[in-house]
PDB file of N, CA and C in Angstrom:
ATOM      1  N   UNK A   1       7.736 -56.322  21.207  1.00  0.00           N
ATOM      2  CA  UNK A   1       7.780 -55.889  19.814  1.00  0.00           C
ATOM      3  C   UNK A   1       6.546 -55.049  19.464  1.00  0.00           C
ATOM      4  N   UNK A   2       4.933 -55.533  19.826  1.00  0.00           N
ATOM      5  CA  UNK A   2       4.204 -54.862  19.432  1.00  0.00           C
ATOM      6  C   UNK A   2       4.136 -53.384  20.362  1.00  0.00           C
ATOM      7  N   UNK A   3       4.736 -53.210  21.431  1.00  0.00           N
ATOM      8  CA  UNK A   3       4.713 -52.212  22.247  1.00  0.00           C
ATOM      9  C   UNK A   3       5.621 -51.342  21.615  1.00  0.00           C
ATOM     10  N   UNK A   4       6.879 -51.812  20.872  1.00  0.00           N
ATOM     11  CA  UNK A   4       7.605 -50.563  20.407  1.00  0.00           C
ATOM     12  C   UNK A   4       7.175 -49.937  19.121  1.00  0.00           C
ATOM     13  N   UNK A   5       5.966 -50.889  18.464  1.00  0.00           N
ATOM     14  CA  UNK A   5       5.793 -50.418  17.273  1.00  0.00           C
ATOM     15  C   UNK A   5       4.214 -49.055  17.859  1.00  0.00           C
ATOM     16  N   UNK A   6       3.938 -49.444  18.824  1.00  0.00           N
ATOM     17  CA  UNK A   6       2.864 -48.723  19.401  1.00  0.00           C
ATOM     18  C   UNK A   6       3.780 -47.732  19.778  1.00  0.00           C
ATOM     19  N   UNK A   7       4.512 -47.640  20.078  1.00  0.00           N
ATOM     20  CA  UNK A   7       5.355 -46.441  20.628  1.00  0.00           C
ATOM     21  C   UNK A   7       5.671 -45.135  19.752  1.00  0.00           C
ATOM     22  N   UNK A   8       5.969 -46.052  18.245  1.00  0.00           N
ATOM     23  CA  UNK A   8       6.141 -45.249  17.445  1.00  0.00           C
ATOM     24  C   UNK A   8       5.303 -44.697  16.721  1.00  0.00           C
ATOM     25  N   UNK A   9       3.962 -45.918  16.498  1.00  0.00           N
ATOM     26  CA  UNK A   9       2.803 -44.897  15.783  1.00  0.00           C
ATOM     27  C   UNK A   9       2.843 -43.611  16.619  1.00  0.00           C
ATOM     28  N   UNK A  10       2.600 -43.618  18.106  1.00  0.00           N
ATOM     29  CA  UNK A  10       2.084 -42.752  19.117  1.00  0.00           C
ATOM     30  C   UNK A  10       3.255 -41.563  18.346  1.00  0.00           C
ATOM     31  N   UNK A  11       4.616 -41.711  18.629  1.00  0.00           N
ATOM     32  CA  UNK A  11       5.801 -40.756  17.892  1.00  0.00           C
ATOM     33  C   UNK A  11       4.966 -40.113  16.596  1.00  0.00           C
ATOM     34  N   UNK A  12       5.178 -41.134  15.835  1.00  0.00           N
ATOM     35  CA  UNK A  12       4.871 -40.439  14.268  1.00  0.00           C
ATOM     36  C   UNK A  12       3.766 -39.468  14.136  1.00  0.00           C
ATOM     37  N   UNK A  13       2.455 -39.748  14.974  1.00  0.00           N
ATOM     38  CA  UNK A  13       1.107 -39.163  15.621  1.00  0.00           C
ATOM     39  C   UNK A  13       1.404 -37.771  15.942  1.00  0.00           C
ATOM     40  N   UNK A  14       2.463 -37.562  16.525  1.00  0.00           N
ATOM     41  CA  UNK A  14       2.677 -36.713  17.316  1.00  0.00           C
ATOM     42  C   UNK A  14       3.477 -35.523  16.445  1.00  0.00           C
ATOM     43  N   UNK A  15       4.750 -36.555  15.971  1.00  0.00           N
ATOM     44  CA  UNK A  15       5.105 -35.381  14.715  1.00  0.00           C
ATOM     45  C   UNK A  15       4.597 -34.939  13.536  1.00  0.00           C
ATOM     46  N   UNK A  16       3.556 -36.282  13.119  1.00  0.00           N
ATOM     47  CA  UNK A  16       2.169 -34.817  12.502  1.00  0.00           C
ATOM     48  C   UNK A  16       1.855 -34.023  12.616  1.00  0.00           C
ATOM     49  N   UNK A  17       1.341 -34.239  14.235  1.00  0.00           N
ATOM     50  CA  UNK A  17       0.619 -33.263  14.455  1.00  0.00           C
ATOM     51  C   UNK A  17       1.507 -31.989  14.749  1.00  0.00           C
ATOM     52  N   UNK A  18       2.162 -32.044  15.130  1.00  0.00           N
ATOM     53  CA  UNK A  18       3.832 -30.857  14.960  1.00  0.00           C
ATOM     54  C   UNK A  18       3.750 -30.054  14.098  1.00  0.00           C
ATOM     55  N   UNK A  19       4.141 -31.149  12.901  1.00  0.00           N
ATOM     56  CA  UNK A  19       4.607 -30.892  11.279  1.00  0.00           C
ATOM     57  C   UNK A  19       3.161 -30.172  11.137  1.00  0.00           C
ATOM     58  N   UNK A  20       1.574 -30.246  11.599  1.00  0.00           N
ATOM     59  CA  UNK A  20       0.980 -29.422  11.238  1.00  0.00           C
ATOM     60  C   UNK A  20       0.399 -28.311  11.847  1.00  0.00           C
ATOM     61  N   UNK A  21       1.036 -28.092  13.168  1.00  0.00           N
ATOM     62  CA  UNK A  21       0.865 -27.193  13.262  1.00  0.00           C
ATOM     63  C   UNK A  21       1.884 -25.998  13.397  1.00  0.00           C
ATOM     64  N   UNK A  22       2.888 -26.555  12.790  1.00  0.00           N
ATOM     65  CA  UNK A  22       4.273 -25.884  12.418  1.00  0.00           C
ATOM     66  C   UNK A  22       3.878 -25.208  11.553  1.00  0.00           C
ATOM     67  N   UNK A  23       2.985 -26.119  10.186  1.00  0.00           N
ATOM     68  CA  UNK A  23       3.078 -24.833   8.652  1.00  0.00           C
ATOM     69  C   UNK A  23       1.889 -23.975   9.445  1.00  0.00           C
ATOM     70  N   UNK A  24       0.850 -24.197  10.107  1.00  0.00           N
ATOM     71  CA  UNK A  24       0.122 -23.431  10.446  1.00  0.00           C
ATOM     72  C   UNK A  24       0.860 -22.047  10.813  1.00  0.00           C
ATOM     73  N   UNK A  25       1.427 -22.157  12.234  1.00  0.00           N
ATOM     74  CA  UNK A  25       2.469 -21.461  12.534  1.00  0.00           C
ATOM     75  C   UNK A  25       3.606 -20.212  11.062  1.00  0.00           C
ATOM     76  N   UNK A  26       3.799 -21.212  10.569  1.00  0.00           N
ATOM     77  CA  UNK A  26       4.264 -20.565   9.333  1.00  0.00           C
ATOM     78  C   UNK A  26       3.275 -19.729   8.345  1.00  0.00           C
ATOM     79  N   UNK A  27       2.368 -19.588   7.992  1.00  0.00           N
ATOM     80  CA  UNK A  27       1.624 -19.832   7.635  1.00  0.00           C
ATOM     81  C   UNK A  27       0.912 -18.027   8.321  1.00  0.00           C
ATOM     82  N   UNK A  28       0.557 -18.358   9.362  1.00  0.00           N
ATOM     83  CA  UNK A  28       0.559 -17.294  10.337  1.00  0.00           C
ATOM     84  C   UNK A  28       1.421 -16.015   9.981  1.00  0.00           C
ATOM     85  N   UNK A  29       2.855 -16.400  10.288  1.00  0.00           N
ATOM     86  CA  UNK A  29       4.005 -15.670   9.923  1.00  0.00           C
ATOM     87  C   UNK A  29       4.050 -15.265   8.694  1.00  0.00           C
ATOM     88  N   UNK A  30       3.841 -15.577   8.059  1.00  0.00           N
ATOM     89  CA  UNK A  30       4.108 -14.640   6.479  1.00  0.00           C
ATOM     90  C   UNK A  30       2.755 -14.081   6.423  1.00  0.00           C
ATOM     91  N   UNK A  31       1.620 -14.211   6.687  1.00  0.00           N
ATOM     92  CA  UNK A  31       0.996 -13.722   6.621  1.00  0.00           C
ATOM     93  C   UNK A  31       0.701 -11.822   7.144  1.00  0.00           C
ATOM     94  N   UNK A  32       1.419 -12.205   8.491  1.00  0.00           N
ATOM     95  CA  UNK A  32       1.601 -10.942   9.279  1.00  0.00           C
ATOM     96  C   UNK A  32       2.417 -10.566   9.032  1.00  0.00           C
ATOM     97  N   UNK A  33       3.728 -10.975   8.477  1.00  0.00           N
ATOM     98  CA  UNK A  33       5.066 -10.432   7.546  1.00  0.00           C
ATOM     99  C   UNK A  33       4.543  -9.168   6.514  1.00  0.00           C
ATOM    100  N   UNK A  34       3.503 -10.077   5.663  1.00  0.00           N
ATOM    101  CA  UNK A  34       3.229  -9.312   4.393  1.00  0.00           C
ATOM    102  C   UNK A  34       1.767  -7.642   5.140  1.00  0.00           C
ATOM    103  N   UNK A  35       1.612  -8.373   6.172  1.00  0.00           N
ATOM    104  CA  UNK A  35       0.744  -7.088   6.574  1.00  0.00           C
ATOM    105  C   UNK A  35       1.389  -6.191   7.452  1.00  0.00           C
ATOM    106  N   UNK A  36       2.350  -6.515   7.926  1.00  0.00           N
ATOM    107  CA  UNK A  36       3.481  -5.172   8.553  1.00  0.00           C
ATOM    108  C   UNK A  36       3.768  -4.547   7.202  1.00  0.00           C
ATOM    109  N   UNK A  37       4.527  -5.221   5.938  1.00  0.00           N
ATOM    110  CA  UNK A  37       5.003  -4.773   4.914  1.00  0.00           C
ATOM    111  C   UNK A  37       3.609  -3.737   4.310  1.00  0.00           C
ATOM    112  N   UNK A  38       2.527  -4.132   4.367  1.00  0.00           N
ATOM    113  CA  UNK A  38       1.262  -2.674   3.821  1.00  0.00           C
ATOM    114  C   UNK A  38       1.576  -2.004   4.799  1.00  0.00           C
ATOM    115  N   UNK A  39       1.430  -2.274   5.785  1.00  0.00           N
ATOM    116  CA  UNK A  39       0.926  -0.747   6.933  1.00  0.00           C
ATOM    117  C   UNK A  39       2.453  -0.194   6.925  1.00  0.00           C
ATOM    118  N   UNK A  40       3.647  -1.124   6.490  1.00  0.00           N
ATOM    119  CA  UNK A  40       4.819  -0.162   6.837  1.00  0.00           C
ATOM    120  C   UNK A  40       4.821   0.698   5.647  1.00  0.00           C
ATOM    121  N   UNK A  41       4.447   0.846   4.203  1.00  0.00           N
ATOM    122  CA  UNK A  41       3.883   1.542   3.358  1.00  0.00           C
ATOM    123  C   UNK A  41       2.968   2.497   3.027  1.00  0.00           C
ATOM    124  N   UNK A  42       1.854   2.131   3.752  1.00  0.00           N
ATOM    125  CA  UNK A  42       0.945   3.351   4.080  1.00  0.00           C
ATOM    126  C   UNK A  42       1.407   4.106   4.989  1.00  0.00           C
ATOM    127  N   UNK A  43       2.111   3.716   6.224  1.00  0.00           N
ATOM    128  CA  UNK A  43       2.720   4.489   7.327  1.00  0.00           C
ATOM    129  C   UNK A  43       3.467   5.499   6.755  1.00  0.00           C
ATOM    130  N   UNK A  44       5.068   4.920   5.561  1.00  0.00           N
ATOM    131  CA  UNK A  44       5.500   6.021   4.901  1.00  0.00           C
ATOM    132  C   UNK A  44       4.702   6.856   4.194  1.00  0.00           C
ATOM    133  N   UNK A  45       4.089   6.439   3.357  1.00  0.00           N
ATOM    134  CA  UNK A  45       3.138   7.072   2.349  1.00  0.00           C
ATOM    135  C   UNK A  45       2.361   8.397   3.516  1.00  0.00           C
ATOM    136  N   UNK A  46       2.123   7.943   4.274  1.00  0.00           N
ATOM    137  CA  UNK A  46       1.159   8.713   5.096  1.00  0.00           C
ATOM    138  C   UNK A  46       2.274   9.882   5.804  1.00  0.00           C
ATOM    139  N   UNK A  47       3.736   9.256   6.574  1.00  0.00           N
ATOM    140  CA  UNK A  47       4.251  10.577   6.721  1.00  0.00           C
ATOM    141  C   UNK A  47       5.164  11.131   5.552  1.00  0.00           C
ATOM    142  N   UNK A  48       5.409  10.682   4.554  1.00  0.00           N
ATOM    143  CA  UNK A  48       5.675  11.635   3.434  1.00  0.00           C
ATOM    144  C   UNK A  48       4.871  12.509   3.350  1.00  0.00           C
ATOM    145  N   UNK A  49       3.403  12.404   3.511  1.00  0.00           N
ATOM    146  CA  UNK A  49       2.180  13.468   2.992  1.00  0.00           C
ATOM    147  C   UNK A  49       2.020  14.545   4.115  1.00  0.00           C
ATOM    148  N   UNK A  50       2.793  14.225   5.390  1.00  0.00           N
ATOM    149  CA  UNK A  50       2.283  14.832   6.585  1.00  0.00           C
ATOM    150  C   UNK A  50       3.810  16.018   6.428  1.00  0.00           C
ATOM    151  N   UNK A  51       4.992  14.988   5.727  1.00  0.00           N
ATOM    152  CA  UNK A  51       6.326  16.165   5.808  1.00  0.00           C
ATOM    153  C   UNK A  51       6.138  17.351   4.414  1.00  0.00           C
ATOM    154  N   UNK A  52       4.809  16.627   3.431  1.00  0.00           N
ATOM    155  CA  UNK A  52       4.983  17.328   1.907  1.00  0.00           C
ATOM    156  C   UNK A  52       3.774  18.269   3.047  1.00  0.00           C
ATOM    157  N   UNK A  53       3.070  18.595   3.551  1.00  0.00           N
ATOM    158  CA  UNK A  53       2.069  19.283   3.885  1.00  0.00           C
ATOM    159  C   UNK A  53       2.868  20.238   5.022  1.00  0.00           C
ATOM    160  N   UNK A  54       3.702  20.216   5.641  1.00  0.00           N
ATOM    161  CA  UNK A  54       4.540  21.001   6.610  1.00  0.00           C
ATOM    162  C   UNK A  54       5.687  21.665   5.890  1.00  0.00           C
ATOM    163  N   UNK A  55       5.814  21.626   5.091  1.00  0.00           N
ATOM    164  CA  UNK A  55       7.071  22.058   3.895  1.00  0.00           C
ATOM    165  C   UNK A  55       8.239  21.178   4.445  1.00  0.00           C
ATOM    166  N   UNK A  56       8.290  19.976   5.304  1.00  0.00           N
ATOM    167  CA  UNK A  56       9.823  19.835   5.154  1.00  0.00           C
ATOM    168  C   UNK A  56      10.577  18.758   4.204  1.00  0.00           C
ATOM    169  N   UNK A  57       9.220  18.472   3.330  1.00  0.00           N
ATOM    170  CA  UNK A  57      10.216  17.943   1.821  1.00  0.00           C
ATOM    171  C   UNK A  57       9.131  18.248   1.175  1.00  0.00           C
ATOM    172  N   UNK A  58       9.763  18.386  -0.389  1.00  0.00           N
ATOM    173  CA  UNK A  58       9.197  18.975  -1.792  1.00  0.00           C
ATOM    174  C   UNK A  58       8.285  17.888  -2.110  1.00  0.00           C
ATOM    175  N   UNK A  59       6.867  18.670  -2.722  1.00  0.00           N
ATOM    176  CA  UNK A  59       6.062  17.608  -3.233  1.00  0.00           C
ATOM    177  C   UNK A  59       6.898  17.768  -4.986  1.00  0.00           C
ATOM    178  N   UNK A  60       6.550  16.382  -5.270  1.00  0.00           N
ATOM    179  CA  UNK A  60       6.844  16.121  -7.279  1.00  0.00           C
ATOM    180  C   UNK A  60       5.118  16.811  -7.280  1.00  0.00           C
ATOM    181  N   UNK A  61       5.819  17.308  -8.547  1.00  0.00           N
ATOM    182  CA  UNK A  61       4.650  17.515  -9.195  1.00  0.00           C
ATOM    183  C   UNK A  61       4.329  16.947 -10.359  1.00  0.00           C
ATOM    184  N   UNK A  62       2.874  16.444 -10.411  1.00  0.00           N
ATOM    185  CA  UNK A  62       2.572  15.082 -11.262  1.00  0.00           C
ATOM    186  C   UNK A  62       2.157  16.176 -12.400  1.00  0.00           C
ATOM    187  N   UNK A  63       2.018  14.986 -13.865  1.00  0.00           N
ATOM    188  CA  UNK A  63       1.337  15.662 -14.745  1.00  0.00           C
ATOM    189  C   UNK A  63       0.071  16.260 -14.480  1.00  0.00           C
ATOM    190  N   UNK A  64      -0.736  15.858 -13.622  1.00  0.00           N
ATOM    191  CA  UNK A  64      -2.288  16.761 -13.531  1.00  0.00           C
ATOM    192  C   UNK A  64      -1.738  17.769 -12.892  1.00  0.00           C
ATOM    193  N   UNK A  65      -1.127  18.010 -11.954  1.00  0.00           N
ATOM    194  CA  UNK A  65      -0.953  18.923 -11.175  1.00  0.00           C
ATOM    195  C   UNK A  65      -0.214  20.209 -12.102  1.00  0.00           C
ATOM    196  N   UNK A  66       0.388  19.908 -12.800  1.00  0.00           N
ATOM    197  CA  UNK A  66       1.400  20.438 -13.942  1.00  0.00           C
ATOM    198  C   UNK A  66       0.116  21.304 -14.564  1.00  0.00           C
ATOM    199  N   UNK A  67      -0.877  20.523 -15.472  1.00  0.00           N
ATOM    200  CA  UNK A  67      -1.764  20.713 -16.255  1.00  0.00           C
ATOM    201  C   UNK A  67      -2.766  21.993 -15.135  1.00  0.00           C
ATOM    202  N   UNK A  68      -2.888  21.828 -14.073  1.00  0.00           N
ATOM    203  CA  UNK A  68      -3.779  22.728 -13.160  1.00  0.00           C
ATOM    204  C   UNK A  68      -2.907  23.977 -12.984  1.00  0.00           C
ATOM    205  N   UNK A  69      -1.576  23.921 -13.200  1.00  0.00           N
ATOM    206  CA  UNK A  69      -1.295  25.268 -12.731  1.00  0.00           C
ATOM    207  C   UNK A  69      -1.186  25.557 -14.318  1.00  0.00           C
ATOM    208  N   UNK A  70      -0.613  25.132 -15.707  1.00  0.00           N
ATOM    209  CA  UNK A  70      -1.163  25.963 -16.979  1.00  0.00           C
ATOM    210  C   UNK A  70      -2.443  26.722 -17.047  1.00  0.00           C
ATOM    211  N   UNK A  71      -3.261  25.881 -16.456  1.00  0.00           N
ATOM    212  CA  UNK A  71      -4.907  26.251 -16.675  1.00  0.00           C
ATOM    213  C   UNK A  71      -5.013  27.565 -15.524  1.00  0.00           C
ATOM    214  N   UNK A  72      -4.529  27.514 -14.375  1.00  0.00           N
ATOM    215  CA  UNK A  72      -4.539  28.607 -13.675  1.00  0.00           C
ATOM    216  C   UNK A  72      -3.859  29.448 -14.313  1.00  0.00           C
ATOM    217  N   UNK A  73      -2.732  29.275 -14.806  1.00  0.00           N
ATOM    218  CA  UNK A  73      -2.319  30.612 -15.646  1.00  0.00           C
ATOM    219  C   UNK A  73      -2.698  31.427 -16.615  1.00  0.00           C
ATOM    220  N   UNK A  74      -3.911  30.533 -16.987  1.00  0.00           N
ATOM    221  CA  UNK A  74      -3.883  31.270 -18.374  1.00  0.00           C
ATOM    222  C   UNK A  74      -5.511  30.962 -18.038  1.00  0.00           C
ATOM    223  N   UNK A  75      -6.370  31.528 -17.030  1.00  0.00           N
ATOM    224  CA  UNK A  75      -7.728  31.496 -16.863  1.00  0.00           C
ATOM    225  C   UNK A  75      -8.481  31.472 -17.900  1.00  0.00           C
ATOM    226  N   UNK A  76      -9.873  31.082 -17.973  1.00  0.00           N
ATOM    227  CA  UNK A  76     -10.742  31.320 -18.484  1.00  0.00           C
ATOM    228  C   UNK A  76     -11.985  31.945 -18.230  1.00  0.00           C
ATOM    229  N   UNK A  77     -12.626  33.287 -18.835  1.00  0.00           N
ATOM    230  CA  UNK A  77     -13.147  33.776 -17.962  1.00  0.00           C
ATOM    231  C   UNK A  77     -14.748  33.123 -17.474  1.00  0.00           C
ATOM    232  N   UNK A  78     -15.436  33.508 -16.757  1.00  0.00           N
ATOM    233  CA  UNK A  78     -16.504  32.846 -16.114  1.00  0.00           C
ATOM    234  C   UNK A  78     -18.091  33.703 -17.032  1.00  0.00           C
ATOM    235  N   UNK A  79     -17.736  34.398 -17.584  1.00  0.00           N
ATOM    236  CA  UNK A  79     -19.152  35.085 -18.127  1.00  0.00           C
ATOM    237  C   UNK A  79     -18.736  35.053 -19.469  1.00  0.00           C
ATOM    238  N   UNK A  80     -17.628  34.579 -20.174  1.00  0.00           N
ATOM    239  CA  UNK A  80     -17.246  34.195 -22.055  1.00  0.00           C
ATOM    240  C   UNK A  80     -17.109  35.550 -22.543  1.00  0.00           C
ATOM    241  N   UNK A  81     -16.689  36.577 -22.097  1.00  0.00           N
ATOM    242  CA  UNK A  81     -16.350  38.038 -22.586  1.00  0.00           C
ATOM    243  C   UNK A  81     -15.074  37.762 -23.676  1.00  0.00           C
ATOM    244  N   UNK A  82     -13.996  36.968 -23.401  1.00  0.00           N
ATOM    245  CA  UNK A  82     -12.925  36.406 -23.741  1.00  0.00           C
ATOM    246  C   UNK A  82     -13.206  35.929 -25.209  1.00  0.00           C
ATOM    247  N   UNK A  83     -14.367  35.247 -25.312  1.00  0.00           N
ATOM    248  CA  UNK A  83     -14.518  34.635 -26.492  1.00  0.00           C
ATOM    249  C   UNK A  83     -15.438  34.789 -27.363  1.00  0.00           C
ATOM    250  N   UNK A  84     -16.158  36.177 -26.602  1.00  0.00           N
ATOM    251  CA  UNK A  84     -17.024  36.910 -27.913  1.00  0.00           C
ATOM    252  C   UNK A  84     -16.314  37.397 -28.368  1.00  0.00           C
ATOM    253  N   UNK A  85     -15.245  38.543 -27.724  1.00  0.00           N
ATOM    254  CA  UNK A  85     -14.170  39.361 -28.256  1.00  0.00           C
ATOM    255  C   UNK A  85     -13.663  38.772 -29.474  1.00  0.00           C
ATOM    256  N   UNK A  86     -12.948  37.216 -29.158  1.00  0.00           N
ATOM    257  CA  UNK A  86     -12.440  36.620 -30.383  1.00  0.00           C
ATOM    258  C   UNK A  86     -12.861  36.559 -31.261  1.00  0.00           C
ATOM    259  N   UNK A  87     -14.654  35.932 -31.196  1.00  0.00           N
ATOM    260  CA  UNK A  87     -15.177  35.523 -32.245  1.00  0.00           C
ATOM    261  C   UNK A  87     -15.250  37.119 -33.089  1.00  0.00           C
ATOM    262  N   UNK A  88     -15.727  37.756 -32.478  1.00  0.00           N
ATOM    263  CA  UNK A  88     -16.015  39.250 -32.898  1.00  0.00           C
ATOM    264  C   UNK A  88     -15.145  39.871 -33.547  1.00  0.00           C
ATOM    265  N   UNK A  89     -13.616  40.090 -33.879  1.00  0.00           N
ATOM    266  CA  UNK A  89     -12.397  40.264 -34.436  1.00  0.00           C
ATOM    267  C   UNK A  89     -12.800  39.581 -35.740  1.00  0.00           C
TER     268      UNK A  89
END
């Protein structure tokens, strides 16, 4: 009797130690789950930027970018000739 109950602490001992290094194991796994999931993001991110830089897909154009080509259009000059004129009128 006392040998089978020794038998089983030794069991139960054992599937502790299992049970802990199972969540470890788990534990592990999502961890490296969620870090494939960044680098598989930066990876796209990174060849989207490599196909928007080769022309073979369209960059969006963001509001700043929007705002930089108004401002290129419609320069301002670098020595204020532009805006004595005005004031001067």
């Amino acid at each position: 009797m006392a040998d089978d109950i020794d038998g089983w602490r030794y069991v139960m001992q054992d599937l502790q130690k299992f049970c802990a290094i199972r969540r470890v194991i788990d534990h592990v796994k999502a961890a490296n789950q969620a870090d494939k999931q960044r680098f598989q993001q930066y990876f796209n991110g990174e060849l989207i930027m490599r196909e928007v830089a080769h022309g073979r897909r369209k960059k969006k154009n963001t509001q700043a970018q929007a705002q930089n080509k108004r401002d290129f259009d419609h320069p301002v000059s670098i020595t204020g000739q532009d805006e004595l004129q005005q004031l001067s009128r």
